[in-house]
Protein backbone atom coordinates (compact mmCIF):
# COMPACT_ATOMS: atom_id res chain seq x y z
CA UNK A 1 11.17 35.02 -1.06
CA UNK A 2 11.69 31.88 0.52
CA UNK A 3 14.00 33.51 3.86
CA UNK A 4 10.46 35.43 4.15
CA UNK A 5 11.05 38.45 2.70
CA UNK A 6 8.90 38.85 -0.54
CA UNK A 7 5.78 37.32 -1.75
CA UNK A 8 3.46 39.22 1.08
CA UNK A 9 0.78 36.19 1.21
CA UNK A 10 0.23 36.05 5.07
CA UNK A 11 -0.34 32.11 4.89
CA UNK A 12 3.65 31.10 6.36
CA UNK A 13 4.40 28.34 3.73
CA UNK A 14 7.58 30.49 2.71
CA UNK A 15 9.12 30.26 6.05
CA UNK A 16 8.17 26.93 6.09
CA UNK A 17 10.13 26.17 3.35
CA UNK A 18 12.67 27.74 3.75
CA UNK A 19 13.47 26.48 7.31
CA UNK A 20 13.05 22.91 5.40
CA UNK A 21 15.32 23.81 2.91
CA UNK A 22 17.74 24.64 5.27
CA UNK A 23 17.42 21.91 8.04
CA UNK A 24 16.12 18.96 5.59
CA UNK A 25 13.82 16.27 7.56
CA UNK A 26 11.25 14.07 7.38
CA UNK A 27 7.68 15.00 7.90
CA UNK A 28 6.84 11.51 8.23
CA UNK A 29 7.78 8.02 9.12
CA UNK A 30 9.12 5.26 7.02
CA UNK A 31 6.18 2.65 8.00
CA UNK A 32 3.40 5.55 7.24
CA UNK A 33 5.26 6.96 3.74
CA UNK A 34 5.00 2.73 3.32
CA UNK A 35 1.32 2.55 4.01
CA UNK A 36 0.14 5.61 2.11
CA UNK A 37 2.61 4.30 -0.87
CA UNK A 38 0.19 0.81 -0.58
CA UNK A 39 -2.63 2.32 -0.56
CA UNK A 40 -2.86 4.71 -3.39
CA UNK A 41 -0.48 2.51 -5.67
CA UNK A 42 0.27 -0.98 -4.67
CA UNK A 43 -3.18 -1.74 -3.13
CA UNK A 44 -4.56 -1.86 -7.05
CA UNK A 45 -1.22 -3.82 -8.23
CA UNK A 46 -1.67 -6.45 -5.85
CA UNK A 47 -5.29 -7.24 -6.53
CA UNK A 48 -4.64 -7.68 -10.35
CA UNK A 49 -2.19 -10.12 -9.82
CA UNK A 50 -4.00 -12.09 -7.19
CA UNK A 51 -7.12 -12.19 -9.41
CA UNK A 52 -4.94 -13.07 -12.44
CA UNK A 53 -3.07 -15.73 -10.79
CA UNK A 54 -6.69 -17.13 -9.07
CA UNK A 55 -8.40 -17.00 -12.80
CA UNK A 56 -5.40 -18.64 -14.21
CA UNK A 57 -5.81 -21.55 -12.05
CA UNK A 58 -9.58 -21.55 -12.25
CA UNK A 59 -9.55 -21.62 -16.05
CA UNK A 60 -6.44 -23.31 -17.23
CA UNK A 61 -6.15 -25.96 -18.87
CA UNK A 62 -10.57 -26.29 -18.21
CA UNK A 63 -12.62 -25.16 -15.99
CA UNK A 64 -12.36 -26.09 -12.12
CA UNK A 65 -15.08 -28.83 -11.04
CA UNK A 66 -14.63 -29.05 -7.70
CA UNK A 67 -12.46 -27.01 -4.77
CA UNK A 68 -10.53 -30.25 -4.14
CA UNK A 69 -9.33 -29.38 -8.09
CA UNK A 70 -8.98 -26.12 -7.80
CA UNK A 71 -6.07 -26.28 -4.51
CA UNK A 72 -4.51 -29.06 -6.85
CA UNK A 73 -3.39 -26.70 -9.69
CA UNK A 74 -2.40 -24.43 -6.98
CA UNK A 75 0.90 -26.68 -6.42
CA UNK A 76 3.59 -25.34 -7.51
CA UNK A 77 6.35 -28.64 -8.21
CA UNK A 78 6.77 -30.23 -4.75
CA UNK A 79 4.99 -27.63 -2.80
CA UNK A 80 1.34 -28.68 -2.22
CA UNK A 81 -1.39 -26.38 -3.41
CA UNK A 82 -2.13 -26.02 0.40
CA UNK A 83 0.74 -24.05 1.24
CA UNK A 84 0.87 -22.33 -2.21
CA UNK A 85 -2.72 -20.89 -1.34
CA UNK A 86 -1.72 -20.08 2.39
CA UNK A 87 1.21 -18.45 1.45
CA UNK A 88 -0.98 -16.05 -0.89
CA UNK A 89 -3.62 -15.17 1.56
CA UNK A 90 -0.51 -14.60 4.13
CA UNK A 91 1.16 -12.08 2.16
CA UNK A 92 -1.99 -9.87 0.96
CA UNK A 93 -3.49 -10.22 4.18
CA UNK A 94 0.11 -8.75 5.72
CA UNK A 95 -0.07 -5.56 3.10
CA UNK A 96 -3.79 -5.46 3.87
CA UNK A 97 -3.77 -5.14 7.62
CA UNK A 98 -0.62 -2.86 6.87
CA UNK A 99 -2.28 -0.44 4.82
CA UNK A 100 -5.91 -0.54 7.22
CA UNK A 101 -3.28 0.22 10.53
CA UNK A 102 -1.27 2.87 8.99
CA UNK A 103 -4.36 4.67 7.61
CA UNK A 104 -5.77 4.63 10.90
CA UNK A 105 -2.78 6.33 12.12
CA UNK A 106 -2.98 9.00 9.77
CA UNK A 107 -6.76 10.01 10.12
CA UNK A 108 -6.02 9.76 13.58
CA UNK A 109 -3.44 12.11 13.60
CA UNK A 110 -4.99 14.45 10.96
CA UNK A 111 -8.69 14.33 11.38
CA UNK A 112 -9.81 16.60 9.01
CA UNK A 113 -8.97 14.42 6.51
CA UNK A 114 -6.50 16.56 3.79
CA UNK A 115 -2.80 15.54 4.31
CA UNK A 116 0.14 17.40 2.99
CA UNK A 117 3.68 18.09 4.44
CA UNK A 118 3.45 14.88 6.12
């Protein structure tokens, strides 16, 4: 079946396969297996644990009053709360911008929308 010679279907996956099976490679590069990886796994990981950590320091010990507060329990020992903060919307904004480019590349290279076999 899979060197083509059974299983009469007429759609080609078989040979396909096969020649896969044979000559292994990748369908697909390591940035967009990254990207598509982000965005239908990580992408809801990393907004839990941004909203955690941001409701942890709006809530704990009380309430926030003021912003001035609220970048103060963002320090972290003898960083400031500045840099804490910065350093938070650097790295989601990285994965975020990550994840929009590389699904741009893939519509772009498969418009109609279904992906499979890279």
């Amino acid at each position: 079946m899979l060197l083509g010679k059974g299983c009469p279907c007429g759609t080609g996956w078989e040979k396909v396969l096969s020649q896969d099976y044979r000559e292994p490679q990748h369908h697909i590069t390591l940035t967009r297996a990254i990207g598509r990886r982000l965005r239908r796994t990580y992408f809801c990981v990393l907004t839990i644990q941004a909203l955690a950590y941001l409701g942890k320091i709006i809530i704990h010990p009380t309430p926030v009053t003021s912003f001035g507060e609220f970048v103060q329990r963002a320090a972290i020992g003898p960083i400031p709360g500045e840099a804490i903060l910065a350093a938070g919307v650097l790295f989601n904004g990285a994965w975020i911008i990550f994840a929009l480019v590389t699904s741009y590349s893939d519509k772009s290279s498969h418009p109609a929308g279904r992906v499979s076999m890279g």
